[in-house]
Protein backbone atom coordinates (compact mmCIF):
# COMPACT_ATOMS: atom_id res chain seq x y z
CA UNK A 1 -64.59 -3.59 -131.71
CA UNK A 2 -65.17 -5.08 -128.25
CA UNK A 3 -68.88 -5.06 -127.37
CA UNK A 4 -67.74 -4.97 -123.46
CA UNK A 5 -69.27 -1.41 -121.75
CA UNK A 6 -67.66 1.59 -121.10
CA UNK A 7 -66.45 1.02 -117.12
CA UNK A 8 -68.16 4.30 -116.36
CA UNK A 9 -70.80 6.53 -118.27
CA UNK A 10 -73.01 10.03 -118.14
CA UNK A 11 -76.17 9.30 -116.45
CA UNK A 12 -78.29 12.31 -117.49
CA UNK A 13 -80.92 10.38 -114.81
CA UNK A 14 -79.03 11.31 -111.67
CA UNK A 15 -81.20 13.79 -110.07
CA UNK A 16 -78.39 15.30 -108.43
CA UNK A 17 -76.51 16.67 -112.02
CA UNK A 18 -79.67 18.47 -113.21
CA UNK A 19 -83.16 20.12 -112.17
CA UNK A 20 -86.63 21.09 -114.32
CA UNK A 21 -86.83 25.13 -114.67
CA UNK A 22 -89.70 26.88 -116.19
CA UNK A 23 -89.46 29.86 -118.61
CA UNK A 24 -90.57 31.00 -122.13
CA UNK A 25 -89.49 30.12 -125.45
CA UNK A 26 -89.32 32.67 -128.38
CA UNK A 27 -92.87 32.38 -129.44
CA UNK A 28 -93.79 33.69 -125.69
CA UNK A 29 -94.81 29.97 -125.04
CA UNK A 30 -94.43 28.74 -121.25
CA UNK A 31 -91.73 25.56 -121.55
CA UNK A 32 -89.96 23.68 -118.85
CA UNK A 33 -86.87 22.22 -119.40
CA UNK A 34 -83.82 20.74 -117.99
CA UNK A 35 -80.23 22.43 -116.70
CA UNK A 36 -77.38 21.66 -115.61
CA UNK A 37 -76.45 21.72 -111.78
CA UNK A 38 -72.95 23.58 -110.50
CA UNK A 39 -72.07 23.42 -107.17
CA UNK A 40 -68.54 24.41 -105.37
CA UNK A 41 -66.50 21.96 -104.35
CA UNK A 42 -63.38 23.34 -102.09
CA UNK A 43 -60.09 20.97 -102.21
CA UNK A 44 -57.82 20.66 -99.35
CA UNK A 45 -54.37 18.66 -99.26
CA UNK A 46 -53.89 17.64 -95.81
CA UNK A 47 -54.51 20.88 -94.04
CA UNK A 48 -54.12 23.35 -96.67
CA UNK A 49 -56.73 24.73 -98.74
CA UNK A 50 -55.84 25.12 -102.65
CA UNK A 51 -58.85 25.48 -104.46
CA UNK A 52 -63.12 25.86 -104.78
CA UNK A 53 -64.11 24.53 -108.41
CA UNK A 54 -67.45 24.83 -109.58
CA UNK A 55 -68.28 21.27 -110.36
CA UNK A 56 -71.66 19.21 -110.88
CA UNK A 57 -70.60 17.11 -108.23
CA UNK A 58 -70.23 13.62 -109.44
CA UNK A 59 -66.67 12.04 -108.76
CA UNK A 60 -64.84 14.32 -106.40
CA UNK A 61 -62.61 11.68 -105.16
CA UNK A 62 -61.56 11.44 -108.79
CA UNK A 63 -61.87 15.47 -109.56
CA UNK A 64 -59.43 16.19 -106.68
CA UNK A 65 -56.92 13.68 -107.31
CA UNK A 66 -56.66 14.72 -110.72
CA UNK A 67 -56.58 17.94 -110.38
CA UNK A 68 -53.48 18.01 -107.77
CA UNK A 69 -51.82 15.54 -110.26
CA UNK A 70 -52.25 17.63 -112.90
CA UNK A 71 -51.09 20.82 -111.33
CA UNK A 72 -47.77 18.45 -110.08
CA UNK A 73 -48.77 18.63 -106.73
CA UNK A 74 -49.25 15.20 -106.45
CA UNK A 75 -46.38 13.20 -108.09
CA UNK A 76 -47.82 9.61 -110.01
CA UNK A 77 -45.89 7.77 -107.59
CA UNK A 78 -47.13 9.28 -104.27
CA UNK A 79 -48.86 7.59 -101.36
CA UNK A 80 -52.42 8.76 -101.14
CA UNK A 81 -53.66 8.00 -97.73
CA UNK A 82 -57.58 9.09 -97.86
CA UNK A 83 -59.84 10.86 -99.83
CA UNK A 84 -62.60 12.07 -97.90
CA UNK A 85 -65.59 14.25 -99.23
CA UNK A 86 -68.72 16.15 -96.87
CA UNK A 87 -71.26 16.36 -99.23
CA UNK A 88 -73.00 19.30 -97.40
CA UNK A 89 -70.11 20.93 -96.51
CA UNK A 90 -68.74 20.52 -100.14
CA UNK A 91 -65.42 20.05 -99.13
CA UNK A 92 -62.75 17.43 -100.00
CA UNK A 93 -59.34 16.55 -98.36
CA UNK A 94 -57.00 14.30 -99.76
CA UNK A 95 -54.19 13.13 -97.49
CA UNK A 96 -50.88 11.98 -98.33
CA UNK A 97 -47.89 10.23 -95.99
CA UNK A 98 -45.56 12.60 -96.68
CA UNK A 99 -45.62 16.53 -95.56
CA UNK A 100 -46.85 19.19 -98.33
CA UNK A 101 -46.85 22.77 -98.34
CA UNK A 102 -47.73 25.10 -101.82
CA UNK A 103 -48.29 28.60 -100.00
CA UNK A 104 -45.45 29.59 -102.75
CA UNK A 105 -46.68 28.01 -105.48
CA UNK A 106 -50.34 28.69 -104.85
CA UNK A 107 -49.41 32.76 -105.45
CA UNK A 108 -48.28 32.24 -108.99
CA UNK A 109 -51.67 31.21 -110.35
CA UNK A 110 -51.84 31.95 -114.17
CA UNK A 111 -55.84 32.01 -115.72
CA UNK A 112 -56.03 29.60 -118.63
CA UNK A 113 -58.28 29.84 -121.45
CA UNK A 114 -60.78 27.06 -119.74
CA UNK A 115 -64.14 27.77 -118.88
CA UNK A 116 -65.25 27.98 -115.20
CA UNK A 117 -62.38 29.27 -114.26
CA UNK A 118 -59.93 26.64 -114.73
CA UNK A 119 -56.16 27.51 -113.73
CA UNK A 120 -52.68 26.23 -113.91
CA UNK A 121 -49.45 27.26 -112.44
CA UNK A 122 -45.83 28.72 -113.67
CA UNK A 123 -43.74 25.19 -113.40
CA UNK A 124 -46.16 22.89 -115.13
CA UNK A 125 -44.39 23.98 -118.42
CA UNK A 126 -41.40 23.19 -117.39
CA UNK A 127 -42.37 19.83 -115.95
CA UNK A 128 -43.50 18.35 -119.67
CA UNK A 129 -39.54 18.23 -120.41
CA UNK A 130 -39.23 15.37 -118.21
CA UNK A 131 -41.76 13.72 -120.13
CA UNK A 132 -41.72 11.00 -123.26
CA UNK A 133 -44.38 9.86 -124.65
CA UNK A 134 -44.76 6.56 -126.64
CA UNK A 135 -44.64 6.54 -130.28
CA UNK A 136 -47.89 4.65 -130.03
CA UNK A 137 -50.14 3.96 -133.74
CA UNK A 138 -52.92 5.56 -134.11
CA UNK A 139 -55.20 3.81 -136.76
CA UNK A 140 -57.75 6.10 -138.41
CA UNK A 141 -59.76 3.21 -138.57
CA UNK A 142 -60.10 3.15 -134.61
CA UNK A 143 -61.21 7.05 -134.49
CA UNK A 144 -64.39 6.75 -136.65
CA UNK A 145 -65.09 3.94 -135.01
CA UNK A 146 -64.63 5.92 -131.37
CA UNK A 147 -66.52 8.65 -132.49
CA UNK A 148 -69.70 6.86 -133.57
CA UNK A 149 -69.58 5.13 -130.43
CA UNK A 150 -69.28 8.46 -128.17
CA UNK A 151 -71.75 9.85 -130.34
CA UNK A 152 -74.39 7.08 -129.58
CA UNK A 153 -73.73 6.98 -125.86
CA UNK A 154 -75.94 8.61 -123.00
CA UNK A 155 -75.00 12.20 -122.00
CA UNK A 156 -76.03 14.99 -120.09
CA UNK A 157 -75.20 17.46 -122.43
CA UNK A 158 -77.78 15.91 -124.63
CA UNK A 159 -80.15 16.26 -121.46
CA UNK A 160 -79.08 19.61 -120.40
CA UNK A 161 -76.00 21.16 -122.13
CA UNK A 162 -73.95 23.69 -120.45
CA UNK A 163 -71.50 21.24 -120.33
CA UNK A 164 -68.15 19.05 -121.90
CA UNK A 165 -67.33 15.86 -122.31
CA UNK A 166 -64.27 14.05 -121.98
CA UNK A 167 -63.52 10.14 -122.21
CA UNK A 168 -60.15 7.79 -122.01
CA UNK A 169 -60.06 5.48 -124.82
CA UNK A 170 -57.76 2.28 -125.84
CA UNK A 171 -57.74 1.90 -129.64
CA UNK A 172 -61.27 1.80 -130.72
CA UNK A 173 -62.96 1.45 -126.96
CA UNK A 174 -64.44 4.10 -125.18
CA UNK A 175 -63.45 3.61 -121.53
CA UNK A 176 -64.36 5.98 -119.35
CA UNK A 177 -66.91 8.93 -120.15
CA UNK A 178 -66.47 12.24 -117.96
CA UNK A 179 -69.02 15.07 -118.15
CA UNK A 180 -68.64 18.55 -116.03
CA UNK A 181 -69.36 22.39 -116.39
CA UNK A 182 -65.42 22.83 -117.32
CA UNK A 183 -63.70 20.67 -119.67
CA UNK A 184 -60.73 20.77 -117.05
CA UNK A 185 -62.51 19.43 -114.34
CA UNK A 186 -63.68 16.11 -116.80
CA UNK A 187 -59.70 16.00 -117.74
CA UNK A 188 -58.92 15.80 -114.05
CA UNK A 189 -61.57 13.46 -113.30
CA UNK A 190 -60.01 10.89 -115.62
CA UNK A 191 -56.64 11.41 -114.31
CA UNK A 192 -57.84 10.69 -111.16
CA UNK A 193 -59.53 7.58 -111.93
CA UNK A 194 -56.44 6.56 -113.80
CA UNK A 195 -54.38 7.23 -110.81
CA UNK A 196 -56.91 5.39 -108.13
CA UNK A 197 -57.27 1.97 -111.09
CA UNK A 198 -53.10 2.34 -111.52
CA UNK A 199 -53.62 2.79 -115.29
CA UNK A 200 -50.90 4.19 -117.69
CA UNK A 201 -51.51 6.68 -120.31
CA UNK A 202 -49.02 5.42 -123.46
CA UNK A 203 -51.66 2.91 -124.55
CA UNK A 204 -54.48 5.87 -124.55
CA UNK A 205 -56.46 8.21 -126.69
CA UNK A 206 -57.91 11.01 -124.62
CA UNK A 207 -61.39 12.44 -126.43
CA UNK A 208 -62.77 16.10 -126.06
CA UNK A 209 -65.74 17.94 -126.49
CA UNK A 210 -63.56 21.18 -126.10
CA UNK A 211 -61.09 22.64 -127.85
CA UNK A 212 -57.79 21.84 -128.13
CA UNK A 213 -55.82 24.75 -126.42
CA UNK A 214 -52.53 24.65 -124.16
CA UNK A 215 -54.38 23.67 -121.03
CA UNK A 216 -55.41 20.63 -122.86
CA UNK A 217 -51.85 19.91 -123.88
CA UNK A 218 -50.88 19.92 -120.74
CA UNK A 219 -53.03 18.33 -118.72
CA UNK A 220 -53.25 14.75 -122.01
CA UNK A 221 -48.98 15.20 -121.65
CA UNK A 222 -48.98 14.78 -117.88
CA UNK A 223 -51.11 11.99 -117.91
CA UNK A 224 -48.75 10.11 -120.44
CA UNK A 225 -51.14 10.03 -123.36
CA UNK A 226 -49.52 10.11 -126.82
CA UNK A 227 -52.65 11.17 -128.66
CA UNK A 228 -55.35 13.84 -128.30
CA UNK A 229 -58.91 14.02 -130.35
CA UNK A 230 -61.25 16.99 -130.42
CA UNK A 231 -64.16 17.38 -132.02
CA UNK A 232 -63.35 21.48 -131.79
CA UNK A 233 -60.74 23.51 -133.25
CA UNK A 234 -57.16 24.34 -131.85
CA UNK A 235 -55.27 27.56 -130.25
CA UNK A 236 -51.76 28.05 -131.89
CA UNK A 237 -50.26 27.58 -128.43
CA UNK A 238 -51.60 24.08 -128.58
CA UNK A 239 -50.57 23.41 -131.45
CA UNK A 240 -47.39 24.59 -130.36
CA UNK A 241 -47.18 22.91 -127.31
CA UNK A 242 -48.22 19.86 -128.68
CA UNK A 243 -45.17 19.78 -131.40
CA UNK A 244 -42.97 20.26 -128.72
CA UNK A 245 -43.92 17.36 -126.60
CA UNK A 246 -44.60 15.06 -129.49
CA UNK A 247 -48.41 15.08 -128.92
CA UNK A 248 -50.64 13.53 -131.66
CA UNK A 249 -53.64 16.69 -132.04
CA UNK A 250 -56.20 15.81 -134.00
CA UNK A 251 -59.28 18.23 -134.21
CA UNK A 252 -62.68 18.94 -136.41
CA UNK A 253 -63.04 15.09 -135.70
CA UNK A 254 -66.61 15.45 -137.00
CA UNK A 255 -68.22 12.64 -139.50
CA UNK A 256 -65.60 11.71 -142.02
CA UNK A 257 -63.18 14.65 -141.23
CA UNK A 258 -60.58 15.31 -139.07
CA UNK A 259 -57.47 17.88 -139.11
CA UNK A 260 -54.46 16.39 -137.56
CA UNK A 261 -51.66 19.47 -136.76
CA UNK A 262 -48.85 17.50 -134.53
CA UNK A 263 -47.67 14.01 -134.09
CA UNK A 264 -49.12 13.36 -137.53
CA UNK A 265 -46.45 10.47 -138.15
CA UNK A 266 -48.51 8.39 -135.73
CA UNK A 267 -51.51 7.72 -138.09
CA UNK A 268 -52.05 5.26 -139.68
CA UNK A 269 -54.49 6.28 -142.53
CA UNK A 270 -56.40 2.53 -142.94
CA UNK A 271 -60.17 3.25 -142.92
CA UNK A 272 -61.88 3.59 -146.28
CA UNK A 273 -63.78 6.79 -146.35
CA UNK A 274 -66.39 5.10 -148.39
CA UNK A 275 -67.92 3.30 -145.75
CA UNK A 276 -67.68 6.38 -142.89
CA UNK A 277 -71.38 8.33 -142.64
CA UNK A 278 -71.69 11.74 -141.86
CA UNK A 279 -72.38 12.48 -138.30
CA UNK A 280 -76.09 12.62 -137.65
CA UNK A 281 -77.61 15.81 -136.60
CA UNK A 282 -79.45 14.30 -133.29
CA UNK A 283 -76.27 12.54 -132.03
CA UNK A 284 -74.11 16.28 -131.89
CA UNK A 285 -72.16 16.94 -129.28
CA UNK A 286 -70.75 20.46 -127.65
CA UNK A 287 -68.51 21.35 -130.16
CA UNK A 288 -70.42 20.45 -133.35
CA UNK A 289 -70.33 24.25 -134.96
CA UNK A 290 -66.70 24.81 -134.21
């Protein structure tokens, strides 16, 4: 495994992600401790306002890009013009050269099964037809060595919690970490930054805290990435979906296990179980009693 650095990583130090409260503990006892900041963010896409996400706030460039990629309102191949974010009006606008108008599409909002309120709209189902992914390895040998190294890195849910975790991998390297309230706005986040860096997803493994339902799916599909890791369980619509579009879903990636339910002709079972530990009780992350 490389020893270069993840190109971007939590910083539980930011002040702006999380603030000291005070309160009691069980025993009565006064305690201060840390939480996790949400804030709304509202996107707009030239002039028209689509959405307010609850957000902690880091990223938005990212976060909106994503998220308008991932609800096919931005197509991988058009021009963005400028992303610009007022941090005390918490607003962003991203601006494209060509005309766009989703007052239609915008009315047939569907609620998911993502915290914070995540959402996703009638055609995006449709749109994964169009879509093949690579019949890329996947070496079991790489994900224990992934997960140790996610494990061990800085996060703020190991500051804070209240919050998921998702990171874009190649093989065995972690390389970019996303944190947020909602595990969709972390997905978005990476497809953004994918998008901005003009990466491709059929070399990737996407990593989640959360679980692996049809949102999920979705959203890993749409980017292009063959192969999905959870350390949570599944929904049978994932599952589902995930057959369908010949997704790799792997979940209860936890110490030595793992439960692989699609795409399972991608692994490649090469790591001696031997020489894999048990994941260590202080390095848990959201998802560890699932």
């Amino acid at each position: 495994m490389s020893d270069t650095p993840p190109l971007i990583v939590p910083n539980p130090a930011d002040p702006r992600l999380t603030q000291r409260v005070t309160g009691v503990n069980e025993r009565g006892e006064a305690i201060e401790t840390s939480v996790t900041v949400e804030r709304p963010l509202t996107l707009y896409l030239n002039a028209q306002e689509i959405v307010t996400m609850m957000t902690i706030g880091d990223y938005p460039d990212y976060l909106a890009i994503g998220y308008l990629l991932n609800q096919n309102m931005l197509k991988p191949t058009d021009v963005v013009t400028g992303v610009d974010y007022d941090e005390e009006l918490e607003v962003v606008v991203v601006r494209t050269e060509e005309h766009t108008n989703f007052e239609e599409k915008l009315k047939k909002r569907t609620q998911t099964s993502g915290c914070a309120q995540g959402t996703t709209f009638g055609d995006l189902i449709e749109a994964l037809a169009d879509i093949q992914l690579p019949k890329a390895p996947f070496r079991t040998s790489w994900l224990y060595r992934l997960t140790h190294a996610i494990n061990t890195m800085p996060s703020l849910y190991l500051e804070a919690g209240a919050i998921h975790g998702c990171v874009l991998c190649r093989e065995d390297k972690p390389l970019v970490y996303m944190e947020d309230v909602g595990r969709h706005n972390a997905v978005d986040k990476i497809a953004g930054w994918m998008y901005r860096h003009g990466e491709t997803g059929g070399d990737k493994i996407f990593y989640t805290t959360g679980r692996l339902t049809s949102e999920m799916v979705i959203k890993t599909v749409r980017m292009g990435i063959p192969i999905l890791v959870s350390r949570s369980g599944f929904t049978a619509w994932g599952v589902e979906l995930a057959r369908q579009c010949g997704l790799t879903l792997i979940g209860r990636a936890k110490g030595k296990r793992f439960v692989a339910l699609a795409g399972e002709d991608r692994i490649v079972f090469d790591q001696d179980l031997s020489y894999v530990e048990e994941e260590s009780a202080r390095h848990r992350r959201k998802g560890a009693e699932d």
